[in-house]
PDB file of N, CA and C in Angstrom:
ATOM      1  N   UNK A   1       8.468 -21.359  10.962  1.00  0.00           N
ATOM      2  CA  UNK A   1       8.186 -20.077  11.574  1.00  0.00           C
ATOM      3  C   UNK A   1       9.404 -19.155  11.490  1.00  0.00           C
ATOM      4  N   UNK A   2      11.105 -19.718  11.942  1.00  0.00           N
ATOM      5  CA  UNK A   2      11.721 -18.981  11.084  1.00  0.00           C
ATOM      6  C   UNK A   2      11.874 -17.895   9.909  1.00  0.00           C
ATOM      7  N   UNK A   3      11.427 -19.234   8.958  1.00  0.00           N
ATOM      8  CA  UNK A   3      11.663 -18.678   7.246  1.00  0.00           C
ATOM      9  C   UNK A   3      10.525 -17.366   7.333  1.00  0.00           C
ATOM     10  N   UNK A   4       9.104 -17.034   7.756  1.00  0.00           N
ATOM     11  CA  UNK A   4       8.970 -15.942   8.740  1.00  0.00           C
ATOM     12  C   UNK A   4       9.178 -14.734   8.670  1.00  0.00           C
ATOM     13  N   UNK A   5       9.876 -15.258   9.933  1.00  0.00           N
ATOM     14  CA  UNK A   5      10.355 -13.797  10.688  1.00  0.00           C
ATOM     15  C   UNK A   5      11.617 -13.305  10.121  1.00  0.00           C
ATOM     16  N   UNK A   6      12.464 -13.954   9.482  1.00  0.00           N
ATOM     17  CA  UNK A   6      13.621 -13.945   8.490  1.00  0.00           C
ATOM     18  C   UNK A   6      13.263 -12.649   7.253  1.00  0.00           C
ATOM     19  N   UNK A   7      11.876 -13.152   6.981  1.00  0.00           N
ATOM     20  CA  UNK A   7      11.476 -12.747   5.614  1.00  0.00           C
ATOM     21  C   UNK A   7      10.587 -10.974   5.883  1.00  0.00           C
ATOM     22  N   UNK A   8      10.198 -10.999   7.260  1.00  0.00           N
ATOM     23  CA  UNK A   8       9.754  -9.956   7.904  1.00  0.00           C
ATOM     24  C   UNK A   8      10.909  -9.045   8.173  1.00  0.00           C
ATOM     25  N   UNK A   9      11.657  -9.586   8.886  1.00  0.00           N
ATOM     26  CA  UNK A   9      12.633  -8.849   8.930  1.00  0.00           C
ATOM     27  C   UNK A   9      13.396  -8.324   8.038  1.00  0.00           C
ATOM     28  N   UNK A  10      13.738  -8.979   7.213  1.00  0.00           N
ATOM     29  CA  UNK A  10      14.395  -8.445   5.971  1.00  0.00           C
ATOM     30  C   UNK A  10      13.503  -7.461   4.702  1.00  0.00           C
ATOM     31  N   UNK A  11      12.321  -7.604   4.964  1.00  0.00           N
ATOM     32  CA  UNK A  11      11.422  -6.831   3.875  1.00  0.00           C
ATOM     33  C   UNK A  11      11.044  -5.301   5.250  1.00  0.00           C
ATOM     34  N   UNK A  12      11.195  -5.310   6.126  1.00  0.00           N
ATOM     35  CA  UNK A  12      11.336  -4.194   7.436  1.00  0.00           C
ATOM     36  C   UNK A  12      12.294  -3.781   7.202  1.00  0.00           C
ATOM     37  N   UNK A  13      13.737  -3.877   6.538  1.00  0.00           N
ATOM     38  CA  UNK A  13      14.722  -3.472   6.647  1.00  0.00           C
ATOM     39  C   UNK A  13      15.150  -2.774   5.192  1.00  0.00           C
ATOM     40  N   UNK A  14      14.596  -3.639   3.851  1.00  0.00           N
ATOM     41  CA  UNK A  14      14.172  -3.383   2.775  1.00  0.00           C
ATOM     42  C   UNK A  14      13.508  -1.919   2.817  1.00  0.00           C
ATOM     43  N   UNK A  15      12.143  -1.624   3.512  1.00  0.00           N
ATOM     44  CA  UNK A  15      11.622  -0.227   3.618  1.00  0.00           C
ATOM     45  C   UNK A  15      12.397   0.881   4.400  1.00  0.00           C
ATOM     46  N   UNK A  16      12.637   0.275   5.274  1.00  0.00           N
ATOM     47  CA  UNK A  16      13.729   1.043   5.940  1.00  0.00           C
ATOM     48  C   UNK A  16      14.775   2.429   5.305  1.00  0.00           C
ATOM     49  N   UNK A  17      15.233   0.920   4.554  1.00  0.00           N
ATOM     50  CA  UNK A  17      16.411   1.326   3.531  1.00  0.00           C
ATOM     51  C   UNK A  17      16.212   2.652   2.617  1.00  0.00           C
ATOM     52  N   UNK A  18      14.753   1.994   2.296  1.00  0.00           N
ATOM     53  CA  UNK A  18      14.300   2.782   0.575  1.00  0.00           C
ATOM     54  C   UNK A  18      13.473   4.192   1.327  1.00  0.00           C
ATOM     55  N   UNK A  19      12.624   4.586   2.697  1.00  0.00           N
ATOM     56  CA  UNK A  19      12.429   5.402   3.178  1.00  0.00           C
ATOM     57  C   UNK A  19      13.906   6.749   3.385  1.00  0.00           C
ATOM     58  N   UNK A  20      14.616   5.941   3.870  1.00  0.00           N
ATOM     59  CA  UNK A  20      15.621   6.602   4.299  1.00  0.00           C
ATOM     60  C   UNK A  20      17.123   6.855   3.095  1.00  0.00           C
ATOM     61  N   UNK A  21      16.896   6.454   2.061  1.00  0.00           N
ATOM     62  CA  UNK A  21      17.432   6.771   0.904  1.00  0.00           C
ATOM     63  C   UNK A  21      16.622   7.620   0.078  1.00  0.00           C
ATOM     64  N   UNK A  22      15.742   7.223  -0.519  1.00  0.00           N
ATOM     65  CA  UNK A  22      15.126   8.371  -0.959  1.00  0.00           C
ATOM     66  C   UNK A  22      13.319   8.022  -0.863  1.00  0.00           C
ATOM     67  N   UNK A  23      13.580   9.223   0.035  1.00  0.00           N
ATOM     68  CA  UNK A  23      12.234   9.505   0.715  1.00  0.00           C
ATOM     69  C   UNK A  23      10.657  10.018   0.092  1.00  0.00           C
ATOM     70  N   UNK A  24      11.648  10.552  -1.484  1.00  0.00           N
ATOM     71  CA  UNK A  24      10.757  11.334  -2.429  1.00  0.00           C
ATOM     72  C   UNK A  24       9.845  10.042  -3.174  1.00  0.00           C
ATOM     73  N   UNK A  25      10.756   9.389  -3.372  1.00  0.00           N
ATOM     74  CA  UNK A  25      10.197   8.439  -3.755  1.00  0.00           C
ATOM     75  C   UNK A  25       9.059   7.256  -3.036  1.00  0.00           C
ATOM     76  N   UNK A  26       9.769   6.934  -1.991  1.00  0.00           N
ATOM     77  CA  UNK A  26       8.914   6.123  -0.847  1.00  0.00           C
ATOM     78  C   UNK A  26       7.436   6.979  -0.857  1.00  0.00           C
ATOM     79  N   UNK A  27       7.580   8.224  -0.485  1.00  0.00           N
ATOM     80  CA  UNK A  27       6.177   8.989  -0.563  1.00  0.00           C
ATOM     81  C   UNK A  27       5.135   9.126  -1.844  1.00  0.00           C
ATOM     82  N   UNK A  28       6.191   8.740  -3.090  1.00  0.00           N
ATOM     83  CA  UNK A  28       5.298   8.903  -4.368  1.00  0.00           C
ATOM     84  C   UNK A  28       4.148   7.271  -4.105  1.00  0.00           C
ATOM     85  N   UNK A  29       5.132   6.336  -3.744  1.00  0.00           N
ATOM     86  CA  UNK A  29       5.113   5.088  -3.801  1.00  0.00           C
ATOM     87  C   UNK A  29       3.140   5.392  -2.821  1.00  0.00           C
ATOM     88  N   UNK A  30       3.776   5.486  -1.653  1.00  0.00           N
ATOM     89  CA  UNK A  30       2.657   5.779  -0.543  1.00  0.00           C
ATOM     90  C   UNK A  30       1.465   6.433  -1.311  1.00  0.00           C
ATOM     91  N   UNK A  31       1.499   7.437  -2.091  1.00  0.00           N
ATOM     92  CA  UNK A  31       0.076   7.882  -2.143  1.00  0.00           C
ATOM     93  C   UNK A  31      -0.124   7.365  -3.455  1.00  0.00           C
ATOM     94  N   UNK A  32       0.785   6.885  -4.358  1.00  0.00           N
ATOM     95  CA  UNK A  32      -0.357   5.848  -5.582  1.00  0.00           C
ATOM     96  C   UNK A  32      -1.100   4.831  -4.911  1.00  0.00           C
ATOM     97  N   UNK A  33      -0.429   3.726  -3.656  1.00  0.00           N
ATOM     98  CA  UNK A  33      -1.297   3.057  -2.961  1.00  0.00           C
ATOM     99  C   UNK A  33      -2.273   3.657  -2.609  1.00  0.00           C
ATOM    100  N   UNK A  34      -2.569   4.616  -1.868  1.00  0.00           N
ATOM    101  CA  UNK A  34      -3.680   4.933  -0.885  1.00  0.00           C
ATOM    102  C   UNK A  34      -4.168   5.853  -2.034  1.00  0.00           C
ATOM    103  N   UNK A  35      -4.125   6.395  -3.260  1.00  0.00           N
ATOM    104  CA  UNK A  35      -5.051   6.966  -4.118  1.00  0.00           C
ATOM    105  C   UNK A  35      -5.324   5.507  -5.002  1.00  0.00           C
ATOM    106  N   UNK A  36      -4.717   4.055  -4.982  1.00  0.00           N
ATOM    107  CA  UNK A  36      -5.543   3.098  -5.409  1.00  0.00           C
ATOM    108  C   UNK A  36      -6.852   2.170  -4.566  1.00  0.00           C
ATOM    109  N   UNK A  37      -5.979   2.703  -3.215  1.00  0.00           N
ATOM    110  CA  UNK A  37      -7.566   2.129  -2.127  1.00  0.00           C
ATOM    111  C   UNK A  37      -8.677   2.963  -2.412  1.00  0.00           C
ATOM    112  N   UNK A  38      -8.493   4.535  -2.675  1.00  0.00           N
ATOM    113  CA  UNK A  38      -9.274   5.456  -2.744  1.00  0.00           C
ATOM    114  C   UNK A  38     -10.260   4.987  -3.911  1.00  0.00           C
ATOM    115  N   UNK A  39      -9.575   5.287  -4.972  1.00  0.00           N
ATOM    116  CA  UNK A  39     -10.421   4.561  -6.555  1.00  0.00           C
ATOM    117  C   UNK A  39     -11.042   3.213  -6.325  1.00  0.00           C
ATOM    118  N   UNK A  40     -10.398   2.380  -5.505  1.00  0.00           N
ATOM    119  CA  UNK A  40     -11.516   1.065  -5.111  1.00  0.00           C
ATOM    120  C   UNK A  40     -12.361   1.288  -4.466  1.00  0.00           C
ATOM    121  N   UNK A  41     -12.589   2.107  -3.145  1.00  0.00           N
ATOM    122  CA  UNK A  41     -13.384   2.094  -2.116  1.00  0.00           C
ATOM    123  C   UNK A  41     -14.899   3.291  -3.216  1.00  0.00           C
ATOM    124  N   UNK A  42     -14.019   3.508  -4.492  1.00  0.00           N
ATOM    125  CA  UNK A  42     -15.047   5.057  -4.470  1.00  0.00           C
ATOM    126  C   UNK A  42     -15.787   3.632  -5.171  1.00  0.00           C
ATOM    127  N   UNK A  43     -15.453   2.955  -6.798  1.00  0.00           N
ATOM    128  CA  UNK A  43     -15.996   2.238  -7.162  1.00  0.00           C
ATOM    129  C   UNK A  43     -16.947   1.135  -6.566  1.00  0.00           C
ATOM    130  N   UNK A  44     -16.693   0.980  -5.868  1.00  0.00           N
ATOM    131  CA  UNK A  44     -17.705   0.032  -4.855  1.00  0.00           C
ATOM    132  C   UNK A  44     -18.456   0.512  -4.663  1.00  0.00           C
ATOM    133  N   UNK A  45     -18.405   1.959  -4.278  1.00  0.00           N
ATOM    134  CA  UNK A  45     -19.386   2.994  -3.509  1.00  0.00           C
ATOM    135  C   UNK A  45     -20.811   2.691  -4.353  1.00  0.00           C
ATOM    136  N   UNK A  46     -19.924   3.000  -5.688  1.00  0.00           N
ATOM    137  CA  UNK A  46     -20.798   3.711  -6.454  1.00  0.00           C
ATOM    138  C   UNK A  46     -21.500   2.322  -7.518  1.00  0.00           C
ATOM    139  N   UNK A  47     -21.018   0.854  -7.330  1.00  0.00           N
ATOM    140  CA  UNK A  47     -21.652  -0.103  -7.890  1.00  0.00           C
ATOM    141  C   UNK A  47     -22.540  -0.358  -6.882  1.00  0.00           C
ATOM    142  N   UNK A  48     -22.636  -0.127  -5.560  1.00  0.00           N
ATOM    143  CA  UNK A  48     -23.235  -0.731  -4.931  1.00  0.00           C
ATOM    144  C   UNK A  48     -24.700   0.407  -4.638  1.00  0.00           C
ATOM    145  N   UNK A  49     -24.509   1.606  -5.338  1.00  0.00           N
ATOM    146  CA  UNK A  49     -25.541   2.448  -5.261  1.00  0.00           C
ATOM    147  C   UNK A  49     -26.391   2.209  -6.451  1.00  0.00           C
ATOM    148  N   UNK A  50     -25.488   1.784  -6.812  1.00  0.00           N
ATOM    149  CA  UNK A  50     -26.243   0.955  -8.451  1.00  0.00           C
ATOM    150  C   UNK A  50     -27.376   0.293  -8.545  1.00  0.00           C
ATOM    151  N   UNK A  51     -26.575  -0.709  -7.726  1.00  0.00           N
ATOM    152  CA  UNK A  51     -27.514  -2.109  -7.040  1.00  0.00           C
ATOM    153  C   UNK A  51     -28.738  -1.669  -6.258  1.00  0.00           C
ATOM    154  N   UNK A  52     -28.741  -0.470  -5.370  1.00  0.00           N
ATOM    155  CA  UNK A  52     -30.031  -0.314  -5.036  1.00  0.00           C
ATOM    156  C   UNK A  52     -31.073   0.605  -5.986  1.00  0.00           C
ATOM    157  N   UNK A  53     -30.373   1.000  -6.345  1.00  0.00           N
ATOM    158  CA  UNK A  53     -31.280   1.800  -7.660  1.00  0.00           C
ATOM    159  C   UNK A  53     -32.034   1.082  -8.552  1.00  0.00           C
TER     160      UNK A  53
END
């Protein structure tokens, strides 16, 4: 449980770091994620409208 919270902590401190160094970047980082949830959630949408069709 250690090895853990060790590994939490240090990847918390990791973002930390890279937020507060350069921020331009951290934010590019942020919306390719959440424009790749976006492109998953749409694709699903739209296989699963499939499926009832």
């Amino acid at each position: 449980m250690e090895t853990k919270k060790l590994i939490s902590g240090a990847l918390t401190i990791f973002v930390l770091f890279v937020i507060i160094t350069q921020p331009v970047k951290a934010a590019d980082m942020v919306q390719i994620g959440f424009q790749g949830i976006s492109d998953a959630a749409t694709a699903i949408g739209e296989f699963m409208t499939e499926l009832v069709r």
